[in-house]
C-alpha atoms as a PDB file:
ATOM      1  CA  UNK A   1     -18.618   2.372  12.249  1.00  0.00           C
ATOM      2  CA  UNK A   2     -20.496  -0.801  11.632  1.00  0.00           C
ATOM      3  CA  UNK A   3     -21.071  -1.954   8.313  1.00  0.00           C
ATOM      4  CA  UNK A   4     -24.582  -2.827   7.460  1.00  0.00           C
ATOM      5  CA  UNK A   5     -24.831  -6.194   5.275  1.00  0.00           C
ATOM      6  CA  UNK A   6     -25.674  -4.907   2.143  1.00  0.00           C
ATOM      7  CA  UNK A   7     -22.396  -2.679   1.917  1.00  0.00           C
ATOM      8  CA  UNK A   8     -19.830  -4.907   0.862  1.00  0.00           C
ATOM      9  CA  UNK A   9     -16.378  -3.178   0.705  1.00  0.00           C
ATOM     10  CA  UNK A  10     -13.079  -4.858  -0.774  1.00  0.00           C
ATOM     11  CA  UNK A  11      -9.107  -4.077  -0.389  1.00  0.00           C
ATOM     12  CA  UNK A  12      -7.305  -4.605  -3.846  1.00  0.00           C
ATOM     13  CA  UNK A  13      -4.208  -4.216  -2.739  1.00  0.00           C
ATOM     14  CA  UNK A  14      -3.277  -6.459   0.790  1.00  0.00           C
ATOM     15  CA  UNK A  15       0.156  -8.229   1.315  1.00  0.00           C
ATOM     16  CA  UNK A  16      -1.486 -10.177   3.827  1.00  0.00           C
ATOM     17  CA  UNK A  17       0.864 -13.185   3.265  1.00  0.00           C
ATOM     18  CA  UNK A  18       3.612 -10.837   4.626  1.00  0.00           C
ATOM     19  CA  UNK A  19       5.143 -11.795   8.156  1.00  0.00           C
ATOM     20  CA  UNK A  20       4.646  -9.155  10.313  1.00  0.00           C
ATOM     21  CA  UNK A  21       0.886 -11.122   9.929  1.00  0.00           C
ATOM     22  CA  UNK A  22       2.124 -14.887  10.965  1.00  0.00           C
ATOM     23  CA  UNK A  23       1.186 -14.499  14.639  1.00  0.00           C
ATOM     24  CA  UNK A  24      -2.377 -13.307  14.172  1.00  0.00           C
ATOM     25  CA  UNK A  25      -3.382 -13.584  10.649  1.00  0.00           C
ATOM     26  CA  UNK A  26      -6.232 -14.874  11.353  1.00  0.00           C
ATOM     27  CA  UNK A  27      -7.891 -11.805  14.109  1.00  0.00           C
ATOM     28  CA  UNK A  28      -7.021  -9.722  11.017  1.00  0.00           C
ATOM     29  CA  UNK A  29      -9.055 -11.658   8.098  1.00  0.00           C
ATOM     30  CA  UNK A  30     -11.778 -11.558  11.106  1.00  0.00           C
ATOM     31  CA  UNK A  31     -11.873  -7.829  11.666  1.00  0.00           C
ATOM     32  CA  UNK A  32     -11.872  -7.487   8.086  1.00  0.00           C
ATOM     33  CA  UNK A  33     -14.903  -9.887   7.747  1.00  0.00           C
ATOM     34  CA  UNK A  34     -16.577  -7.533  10.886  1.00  0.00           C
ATOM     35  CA  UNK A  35     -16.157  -4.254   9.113  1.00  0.00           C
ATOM     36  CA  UNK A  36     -17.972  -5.485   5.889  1.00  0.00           C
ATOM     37  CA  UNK A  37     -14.649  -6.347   3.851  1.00  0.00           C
ATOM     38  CA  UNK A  38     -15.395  -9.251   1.562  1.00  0.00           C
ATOM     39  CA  UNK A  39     -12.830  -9.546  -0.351  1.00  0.00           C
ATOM     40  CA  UNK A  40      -9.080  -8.990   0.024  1.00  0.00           C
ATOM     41  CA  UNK A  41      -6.172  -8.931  -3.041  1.00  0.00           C
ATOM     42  CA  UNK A  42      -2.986 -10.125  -2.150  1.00  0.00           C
ATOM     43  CA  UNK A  43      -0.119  -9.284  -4.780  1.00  0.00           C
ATOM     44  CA  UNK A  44       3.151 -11.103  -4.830  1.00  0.00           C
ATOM     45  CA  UNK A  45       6.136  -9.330  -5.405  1.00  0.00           C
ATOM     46  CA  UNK A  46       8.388 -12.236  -6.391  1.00  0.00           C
ATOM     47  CA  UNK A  47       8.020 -15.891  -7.006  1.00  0.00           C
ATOM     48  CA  UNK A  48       8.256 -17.037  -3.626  1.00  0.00           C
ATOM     49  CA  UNK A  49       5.694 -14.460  -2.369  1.00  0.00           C
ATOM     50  CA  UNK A  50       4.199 -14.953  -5.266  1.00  0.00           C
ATOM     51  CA  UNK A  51       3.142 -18.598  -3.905  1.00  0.00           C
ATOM     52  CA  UNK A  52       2.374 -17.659  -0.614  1.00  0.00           C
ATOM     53  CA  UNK A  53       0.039 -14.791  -1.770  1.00  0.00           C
ATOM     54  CA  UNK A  54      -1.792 -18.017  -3.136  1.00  0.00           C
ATOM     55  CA  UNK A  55      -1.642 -20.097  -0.285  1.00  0.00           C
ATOM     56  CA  UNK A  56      -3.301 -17.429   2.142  1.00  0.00           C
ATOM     57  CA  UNK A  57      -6.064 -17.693  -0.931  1.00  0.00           C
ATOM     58  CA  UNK A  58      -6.394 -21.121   0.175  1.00  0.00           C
ATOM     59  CA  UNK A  59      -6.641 -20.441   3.533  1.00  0.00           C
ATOM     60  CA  UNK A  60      -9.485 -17.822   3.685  1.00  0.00           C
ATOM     61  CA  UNK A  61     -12.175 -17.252   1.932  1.00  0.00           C
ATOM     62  CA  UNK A  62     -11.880 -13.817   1.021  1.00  0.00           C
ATOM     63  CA  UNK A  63      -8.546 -13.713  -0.149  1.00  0.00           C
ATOM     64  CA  UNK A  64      -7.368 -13.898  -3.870  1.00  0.00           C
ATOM     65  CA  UNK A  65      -4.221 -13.427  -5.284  1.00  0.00           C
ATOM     66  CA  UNK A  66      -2.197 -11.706  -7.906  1.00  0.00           C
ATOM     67  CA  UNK A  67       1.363 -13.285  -9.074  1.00  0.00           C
ATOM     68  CA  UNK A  68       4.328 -10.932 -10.221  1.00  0.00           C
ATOM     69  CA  UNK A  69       7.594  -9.630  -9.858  1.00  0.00           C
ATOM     70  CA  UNK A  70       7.805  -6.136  -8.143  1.00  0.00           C
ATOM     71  CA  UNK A  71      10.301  -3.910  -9.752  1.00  0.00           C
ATOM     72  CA  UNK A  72      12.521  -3.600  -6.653  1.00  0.00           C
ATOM     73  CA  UNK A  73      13.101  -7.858  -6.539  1.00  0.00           C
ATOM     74  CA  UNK A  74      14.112  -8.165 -10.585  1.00  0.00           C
ATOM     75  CA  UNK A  75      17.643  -8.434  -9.715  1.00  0.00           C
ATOM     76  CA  UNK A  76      16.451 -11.991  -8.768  1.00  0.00           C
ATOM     77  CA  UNK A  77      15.063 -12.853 -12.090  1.00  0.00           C
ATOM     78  CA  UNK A  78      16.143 -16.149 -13.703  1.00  0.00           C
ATOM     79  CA  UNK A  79      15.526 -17.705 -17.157  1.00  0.00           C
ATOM     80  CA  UNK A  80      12.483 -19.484 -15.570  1.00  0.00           C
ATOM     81  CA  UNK A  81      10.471 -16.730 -13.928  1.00  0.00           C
ATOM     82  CA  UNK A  82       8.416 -16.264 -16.623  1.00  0.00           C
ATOM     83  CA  UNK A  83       7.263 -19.950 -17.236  1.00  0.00           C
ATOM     84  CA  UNK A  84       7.161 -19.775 -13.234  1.00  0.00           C
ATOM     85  CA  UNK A  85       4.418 -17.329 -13.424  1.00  0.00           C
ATOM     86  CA  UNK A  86       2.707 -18.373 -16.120  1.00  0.00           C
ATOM     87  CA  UNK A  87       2.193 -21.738 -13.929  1.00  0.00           C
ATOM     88  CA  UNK A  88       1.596 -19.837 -10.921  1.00  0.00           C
ATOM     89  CA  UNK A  89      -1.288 -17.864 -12.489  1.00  0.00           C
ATOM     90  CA  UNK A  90      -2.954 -20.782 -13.603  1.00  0.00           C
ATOM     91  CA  UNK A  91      -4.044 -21.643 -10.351  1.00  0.00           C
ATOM     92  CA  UNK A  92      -7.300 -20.864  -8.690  1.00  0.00           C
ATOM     93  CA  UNK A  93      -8.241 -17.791  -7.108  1.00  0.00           C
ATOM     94  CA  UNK A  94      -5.324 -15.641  -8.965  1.00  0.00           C
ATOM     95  CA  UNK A  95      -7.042 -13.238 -10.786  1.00  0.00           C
ATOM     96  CA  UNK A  96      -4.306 -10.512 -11.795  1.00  0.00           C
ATOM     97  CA  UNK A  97      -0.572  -9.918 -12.653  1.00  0.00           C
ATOM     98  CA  UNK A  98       1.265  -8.139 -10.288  1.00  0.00           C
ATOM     99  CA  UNK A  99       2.953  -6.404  -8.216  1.00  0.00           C
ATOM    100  CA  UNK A 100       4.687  -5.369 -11.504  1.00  0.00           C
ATOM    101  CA  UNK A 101       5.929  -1.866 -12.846  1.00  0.00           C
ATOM    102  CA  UNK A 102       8.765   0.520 -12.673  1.00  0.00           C
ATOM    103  CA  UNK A 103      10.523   2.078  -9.278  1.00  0.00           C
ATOM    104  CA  UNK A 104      13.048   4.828  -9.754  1.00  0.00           C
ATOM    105  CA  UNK A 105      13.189   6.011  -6.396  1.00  0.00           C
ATOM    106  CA  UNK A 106      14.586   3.371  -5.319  1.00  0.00           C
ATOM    107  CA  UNK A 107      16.136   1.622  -8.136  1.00  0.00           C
ATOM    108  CA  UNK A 108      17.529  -1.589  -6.782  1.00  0.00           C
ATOM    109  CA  UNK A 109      17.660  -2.459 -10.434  1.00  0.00           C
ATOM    110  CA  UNK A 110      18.771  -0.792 -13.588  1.00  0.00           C
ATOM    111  CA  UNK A 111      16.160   0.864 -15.516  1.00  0.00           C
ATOM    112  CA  UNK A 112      16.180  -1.028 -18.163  1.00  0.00           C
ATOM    113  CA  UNK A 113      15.836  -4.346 -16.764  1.00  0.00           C
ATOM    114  CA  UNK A 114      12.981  -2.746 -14.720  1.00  0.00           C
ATOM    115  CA  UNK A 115      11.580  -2.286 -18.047  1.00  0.00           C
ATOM    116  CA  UNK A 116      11.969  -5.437 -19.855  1.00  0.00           C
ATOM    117  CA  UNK A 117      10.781  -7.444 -16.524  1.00  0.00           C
ATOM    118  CA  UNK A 118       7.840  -5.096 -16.773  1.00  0.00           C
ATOM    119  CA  UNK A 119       7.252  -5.715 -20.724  1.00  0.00           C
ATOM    120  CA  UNK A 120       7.482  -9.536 -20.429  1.00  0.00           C
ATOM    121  CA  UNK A 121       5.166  -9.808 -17.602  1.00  0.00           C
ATOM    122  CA  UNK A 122       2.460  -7.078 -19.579  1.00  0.00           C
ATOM    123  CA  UNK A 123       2.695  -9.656 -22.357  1.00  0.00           C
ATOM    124  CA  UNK A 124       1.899 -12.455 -19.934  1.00  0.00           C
ATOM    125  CA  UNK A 125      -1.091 -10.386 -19.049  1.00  0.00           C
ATOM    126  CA  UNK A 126      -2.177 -10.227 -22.095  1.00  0.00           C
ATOM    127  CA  UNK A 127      -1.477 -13.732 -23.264  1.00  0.00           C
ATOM    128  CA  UNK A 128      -3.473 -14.934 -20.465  1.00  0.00           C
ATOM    129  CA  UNK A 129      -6.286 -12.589 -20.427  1.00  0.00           C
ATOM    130  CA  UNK A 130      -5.258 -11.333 -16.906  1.00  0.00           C
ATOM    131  CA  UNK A 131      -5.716  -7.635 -15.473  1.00  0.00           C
ATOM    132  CA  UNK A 132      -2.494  -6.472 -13.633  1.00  0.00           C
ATOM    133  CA  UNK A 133      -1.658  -4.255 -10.875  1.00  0.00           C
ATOM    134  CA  UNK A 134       0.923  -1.835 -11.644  1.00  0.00           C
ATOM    135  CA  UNK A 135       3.643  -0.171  -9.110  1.00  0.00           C
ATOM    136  CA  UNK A 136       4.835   3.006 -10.260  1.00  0.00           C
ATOM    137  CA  UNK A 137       7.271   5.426  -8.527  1.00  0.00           C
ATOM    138  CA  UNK A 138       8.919   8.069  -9.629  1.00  0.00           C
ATOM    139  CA  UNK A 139       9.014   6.674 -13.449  1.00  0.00           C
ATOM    140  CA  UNK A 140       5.805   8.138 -14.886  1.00  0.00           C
ATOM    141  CA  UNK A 141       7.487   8.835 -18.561  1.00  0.00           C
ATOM    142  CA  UNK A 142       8.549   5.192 -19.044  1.00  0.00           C
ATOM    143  CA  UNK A 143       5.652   3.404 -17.273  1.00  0.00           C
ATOM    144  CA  UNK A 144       3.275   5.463 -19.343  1.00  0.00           C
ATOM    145  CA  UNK A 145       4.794   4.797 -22.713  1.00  0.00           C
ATOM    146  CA  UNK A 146       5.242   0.990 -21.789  1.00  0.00           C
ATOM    147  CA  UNK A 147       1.338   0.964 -20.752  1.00  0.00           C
ATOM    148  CA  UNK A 148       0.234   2.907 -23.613  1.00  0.00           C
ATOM    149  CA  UNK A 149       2.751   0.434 -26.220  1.00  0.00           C
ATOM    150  CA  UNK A 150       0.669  -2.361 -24.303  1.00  0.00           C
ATOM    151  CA  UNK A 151      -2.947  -0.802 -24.341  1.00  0.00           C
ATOM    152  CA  UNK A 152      -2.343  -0.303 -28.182  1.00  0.00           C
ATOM    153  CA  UNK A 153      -1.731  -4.019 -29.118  1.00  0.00           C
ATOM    154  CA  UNK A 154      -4.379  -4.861 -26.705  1.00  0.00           C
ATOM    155  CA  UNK A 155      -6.635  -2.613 -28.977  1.00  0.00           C
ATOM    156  CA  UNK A 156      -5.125  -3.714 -32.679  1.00  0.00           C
ATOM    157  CA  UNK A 157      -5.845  -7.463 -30.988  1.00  0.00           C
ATOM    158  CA  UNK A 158      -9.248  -6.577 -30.096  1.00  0.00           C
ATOM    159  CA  UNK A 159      -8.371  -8.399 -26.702  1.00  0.00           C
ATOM    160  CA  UNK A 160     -11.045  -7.904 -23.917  1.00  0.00           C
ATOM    161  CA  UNK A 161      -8.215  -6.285 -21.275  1.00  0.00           C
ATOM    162  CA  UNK A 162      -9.056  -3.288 -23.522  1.00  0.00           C
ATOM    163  CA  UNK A 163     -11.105  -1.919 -21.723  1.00  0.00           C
ATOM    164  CA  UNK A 164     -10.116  -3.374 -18.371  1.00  0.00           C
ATOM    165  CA  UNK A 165      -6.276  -3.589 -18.361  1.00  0.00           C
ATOM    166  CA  UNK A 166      -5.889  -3.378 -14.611  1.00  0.00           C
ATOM    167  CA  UNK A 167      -5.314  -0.763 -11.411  1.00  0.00           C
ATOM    168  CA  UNK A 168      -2.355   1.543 -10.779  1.00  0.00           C
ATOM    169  CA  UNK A 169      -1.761   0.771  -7.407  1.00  0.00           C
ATOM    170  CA  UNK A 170      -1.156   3.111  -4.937  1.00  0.00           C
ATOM    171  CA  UNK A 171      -1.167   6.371  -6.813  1.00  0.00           C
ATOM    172  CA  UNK A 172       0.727   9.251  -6.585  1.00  0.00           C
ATOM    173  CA  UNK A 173       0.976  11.546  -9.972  1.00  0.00           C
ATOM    174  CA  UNK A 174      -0.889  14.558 -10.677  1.00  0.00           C
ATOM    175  CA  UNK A 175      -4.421  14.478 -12.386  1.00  0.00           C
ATOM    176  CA  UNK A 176      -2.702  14.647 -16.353  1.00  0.00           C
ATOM    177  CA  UNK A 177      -0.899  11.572 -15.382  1.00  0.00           C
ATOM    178  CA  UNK A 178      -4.346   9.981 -14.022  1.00  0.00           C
ATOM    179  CA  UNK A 179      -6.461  10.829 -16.875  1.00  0.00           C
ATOM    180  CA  UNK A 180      -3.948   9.467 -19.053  1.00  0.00           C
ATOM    181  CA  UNK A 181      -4.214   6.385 -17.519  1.00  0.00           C
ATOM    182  CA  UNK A 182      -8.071   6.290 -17.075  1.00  0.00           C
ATOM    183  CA  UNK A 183      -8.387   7.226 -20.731  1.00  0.00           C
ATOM    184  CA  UNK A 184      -7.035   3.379 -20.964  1.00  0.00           C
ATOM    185  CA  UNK A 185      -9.490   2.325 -18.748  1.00  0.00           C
ATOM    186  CA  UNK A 186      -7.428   1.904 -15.484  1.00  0.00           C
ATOM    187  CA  UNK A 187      -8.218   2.154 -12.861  1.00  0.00           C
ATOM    188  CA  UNK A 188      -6.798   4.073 -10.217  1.00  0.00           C
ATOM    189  CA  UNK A 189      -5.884   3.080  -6.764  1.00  0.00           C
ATOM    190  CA  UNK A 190      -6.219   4.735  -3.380  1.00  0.00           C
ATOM    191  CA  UNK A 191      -4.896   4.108   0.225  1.00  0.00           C
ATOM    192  CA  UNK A 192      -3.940   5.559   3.390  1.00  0.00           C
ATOM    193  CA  UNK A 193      -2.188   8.587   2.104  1.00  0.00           C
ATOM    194  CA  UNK A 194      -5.412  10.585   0.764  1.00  0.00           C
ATOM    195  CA  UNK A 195      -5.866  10.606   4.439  1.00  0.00           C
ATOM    196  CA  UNK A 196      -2.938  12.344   5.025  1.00  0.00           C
ATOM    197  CA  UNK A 197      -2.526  16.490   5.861  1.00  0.00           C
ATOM    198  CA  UNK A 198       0.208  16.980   3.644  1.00  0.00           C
ATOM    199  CA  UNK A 199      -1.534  15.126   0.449  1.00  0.00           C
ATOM    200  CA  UNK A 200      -3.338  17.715  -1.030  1.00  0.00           C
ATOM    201  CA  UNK A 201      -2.274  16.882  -4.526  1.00  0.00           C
ATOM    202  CA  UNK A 202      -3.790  13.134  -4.167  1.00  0.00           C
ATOM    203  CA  UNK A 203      -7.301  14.738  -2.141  1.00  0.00           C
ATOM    204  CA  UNK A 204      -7.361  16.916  -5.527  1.00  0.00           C
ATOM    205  CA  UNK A 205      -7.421  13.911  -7.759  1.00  0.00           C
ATOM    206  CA  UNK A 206      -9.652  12.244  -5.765  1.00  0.00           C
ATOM    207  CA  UNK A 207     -12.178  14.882  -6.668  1.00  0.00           C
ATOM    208  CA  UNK A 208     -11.373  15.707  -9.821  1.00  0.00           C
ATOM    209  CA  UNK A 209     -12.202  12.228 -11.071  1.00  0.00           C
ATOM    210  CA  UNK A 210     -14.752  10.274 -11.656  1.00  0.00           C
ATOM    211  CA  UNK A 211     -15.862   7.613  -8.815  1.00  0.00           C
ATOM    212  CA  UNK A 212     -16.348   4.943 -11.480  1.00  0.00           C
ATOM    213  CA  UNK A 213     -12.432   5.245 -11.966  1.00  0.00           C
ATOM    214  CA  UNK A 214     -11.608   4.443  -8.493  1.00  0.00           C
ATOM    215  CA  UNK A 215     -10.419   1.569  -6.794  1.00  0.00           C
ATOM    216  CA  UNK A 216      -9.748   1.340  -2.799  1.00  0.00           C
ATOM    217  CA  UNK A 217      -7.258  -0.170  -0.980  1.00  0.00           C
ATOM    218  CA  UNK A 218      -4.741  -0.577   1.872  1.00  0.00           C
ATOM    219  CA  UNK A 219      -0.892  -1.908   0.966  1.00  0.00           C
ATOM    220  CA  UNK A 220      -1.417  -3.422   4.214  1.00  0.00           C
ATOM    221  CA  UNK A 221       0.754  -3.255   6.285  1.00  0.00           C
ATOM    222  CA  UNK A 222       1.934  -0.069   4.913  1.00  0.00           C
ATOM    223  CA  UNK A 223       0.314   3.200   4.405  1.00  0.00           C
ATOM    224  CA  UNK A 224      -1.498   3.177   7.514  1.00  0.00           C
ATOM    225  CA  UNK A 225      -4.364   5.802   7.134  1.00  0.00           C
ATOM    226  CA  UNK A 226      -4.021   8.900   9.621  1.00  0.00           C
ATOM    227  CA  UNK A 227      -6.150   8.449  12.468  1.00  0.00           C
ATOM    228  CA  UNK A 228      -3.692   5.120  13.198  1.00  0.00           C
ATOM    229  CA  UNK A 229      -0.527   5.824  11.655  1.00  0.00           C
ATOM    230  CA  UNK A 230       2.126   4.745  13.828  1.00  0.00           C
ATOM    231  CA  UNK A 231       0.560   1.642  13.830  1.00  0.00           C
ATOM    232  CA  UNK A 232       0.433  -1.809  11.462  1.00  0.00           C
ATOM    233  CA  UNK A 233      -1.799  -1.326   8.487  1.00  0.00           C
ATOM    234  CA  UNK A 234      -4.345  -4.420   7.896  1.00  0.00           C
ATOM    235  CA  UNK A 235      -7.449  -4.813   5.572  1.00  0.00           C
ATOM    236  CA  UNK A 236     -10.256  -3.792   7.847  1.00  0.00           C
ATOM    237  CA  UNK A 237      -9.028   0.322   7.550  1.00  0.00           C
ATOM    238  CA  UNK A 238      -9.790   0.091   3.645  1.00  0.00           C
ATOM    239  CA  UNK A 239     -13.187   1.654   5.623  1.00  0.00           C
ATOM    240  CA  UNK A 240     -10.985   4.633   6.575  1.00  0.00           C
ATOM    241  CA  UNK A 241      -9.910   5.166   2.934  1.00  0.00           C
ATOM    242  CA  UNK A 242     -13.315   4.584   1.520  1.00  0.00           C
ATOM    243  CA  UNK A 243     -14.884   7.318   4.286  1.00  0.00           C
ATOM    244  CA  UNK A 244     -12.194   9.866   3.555  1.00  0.00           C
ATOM    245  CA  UNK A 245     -12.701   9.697  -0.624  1.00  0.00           C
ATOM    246  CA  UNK A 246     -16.845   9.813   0.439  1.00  0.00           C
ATOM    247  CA  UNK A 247     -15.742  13.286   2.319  1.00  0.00           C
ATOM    248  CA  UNK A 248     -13.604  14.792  -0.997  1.00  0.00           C
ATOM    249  CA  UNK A 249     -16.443  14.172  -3.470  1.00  0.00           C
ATOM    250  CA  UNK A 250     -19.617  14.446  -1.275  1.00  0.00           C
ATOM    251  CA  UNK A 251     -20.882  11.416  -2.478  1.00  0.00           C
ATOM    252  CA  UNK A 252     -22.702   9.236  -0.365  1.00  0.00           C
ATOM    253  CA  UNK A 253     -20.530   6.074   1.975  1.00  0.00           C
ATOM    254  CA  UNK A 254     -23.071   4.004   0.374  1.00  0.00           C
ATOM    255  CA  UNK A 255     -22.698   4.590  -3.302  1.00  0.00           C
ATOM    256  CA  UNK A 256     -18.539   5.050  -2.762  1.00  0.00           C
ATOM    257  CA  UNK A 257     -18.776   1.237  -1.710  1.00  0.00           C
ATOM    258  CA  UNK A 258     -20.731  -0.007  -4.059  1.00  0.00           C
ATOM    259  CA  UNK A 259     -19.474   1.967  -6.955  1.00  0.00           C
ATOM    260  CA  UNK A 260     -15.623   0.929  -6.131  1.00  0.00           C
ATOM    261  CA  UNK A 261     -16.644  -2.796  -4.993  1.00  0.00           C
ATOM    262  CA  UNK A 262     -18.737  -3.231  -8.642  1.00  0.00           C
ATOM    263  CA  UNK A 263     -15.441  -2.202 -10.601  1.00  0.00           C
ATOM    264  CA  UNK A 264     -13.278  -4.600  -8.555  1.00  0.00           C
ATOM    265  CA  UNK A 265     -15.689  -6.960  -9.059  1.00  0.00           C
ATOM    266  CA  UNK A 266     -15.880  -6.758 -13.237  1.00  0.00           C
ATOM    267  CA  UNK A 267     -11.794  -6.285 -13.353  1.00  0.00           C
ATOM    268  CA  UNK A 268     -11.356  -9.323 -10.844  1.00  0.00           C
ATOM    269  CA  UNK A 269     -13.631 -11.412 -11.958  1.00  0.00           C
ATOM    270  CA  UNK A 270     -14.041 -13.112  -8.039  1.00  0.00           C
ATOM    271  CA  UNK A 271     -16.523 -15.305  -8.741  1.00  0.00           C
ATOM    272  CA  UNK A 272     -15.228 -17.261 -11.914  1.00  0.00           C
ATOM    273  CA  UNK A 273     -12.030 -17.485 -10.047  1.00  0.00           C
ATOM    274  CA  UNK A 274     -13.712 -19.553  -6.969  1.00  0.00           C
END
């Protein structure tokens, strides 16, 4: 469907900076752009990616970044990676931490330098007054603690992140796990899978929870949404995700869009980062 003007929809989650985008980067940003998408997140998930997800901010408008070190790259942290990001995320148009967390499912590195990667970079965060975007899979106990430990010197602090630490990205837990996290004011982030047949247990915390906690987004070019699956994720099908959580809670496209686009927009912070 077309967009009408007033219904401005965002992707928080894009690695548009990716390859498998170099030979036509730019049709994508435009069919974005032609389906009402406004803005467009790109987290690094190293240093290197880290700078391009900055340099496609350059390029285009709509795109902002985040700068981080995913759980699955910290085997190539070094001494300097932290002052590395702290420089990185002083640059314009980055406007989060991430992609940072904990990954057990795949655990290219032990779990406990996951964790201390993932503790230095909260406290980067938090030094810097910076939201972050967390990855989390198949570590809920530890990534819960870790954010809770975090959320509770953001409180004693009285730092503004308090009440808007940042998004767990692509979710997957069961609703306890989710209100846990929204009773720290996260938010919590949705893609192609609530599409899916088989993801009942994601449709049914969809609809259990409030829209105001609710972020869209793609992981483009992953998690393609079912009516394309098969094929290359990219920005524009946030639409797909955003139709598909309007179905689960019979709420209005309308008020879906500008309910998840208004929380991006206060966690973000777009405009002071132009």
């Amino acid at each position: 469907m077309d967009y009408q003007s007033s219904l401005f929809l965002v992707d928080t989650h894009c690695h548009l900076n990716f390859d498998v985008f170099n030979s036509d980067r730019d049709q994508v940003v435009e069919r974005a752009r032609k389906n009402g998408i406004t803005r467009i997140l790109n987290p690094g998930i190293d240093i290197e990616t880290s700078k391009s997800a900055i340099n496609c901010a350059r390029e285009f408008p709509e795109v902002y970044a985040a700068v981080g070190v995913h759980p699955n790259e910290c085997l190539g942290w070094k001494s300097r990676s932290l002052a590395e990001l702290n420089r990185l995320a002083t640059e314009k148009k980055v406007v989060a931490i991430g992609e940072i967390g904990l990954d057990y499912y795949r655990n290219r590195a032990p779990k406990g330098t996951q964790q201390s990667i993932f503790r230095q970079q909260l406290e980067l965060a938090a030094r810097l007054n910076l939201p972050v975007i967390i990855h989390n899979r198949d570590a809920n106990d530890d990534m819960l603690n870790i954010i809770q430990e975090w959320h509770h010197e953001l409180v004693r602090k009285d730092s503004s992140l308090m009440n808007c630490p940042g998004v767990m990205h692509s979710f997957s837990g069961d609703i306890t796990l989710a209100k846990a996290l929204v009773s720290l004011h996260f938010k919590i982030g949705i893609d192609g899978p609530v599409t899916y047949h088989n993801s009942q247990l994601l449709q049914s915390v969809v609809s259990s929870l409030p829209l105001e906690s609710l972020f869209i987004e793609t992981d483009a070019p992953f998690l393609t949404p079912q009516p394309l699956r098969g094929k290359r994720n990219e920005p524009a099908n946030v639409r797909i995700v955003a139709e598909k959580i309007s179905s689960l809670k019979d709420e209005p496209l309308d008020r879906v869009i500008t309910i998840t686009t208004t929380g991006a927009d206060r966690l973000f912070g777009w405009r002071e980062a132009n």
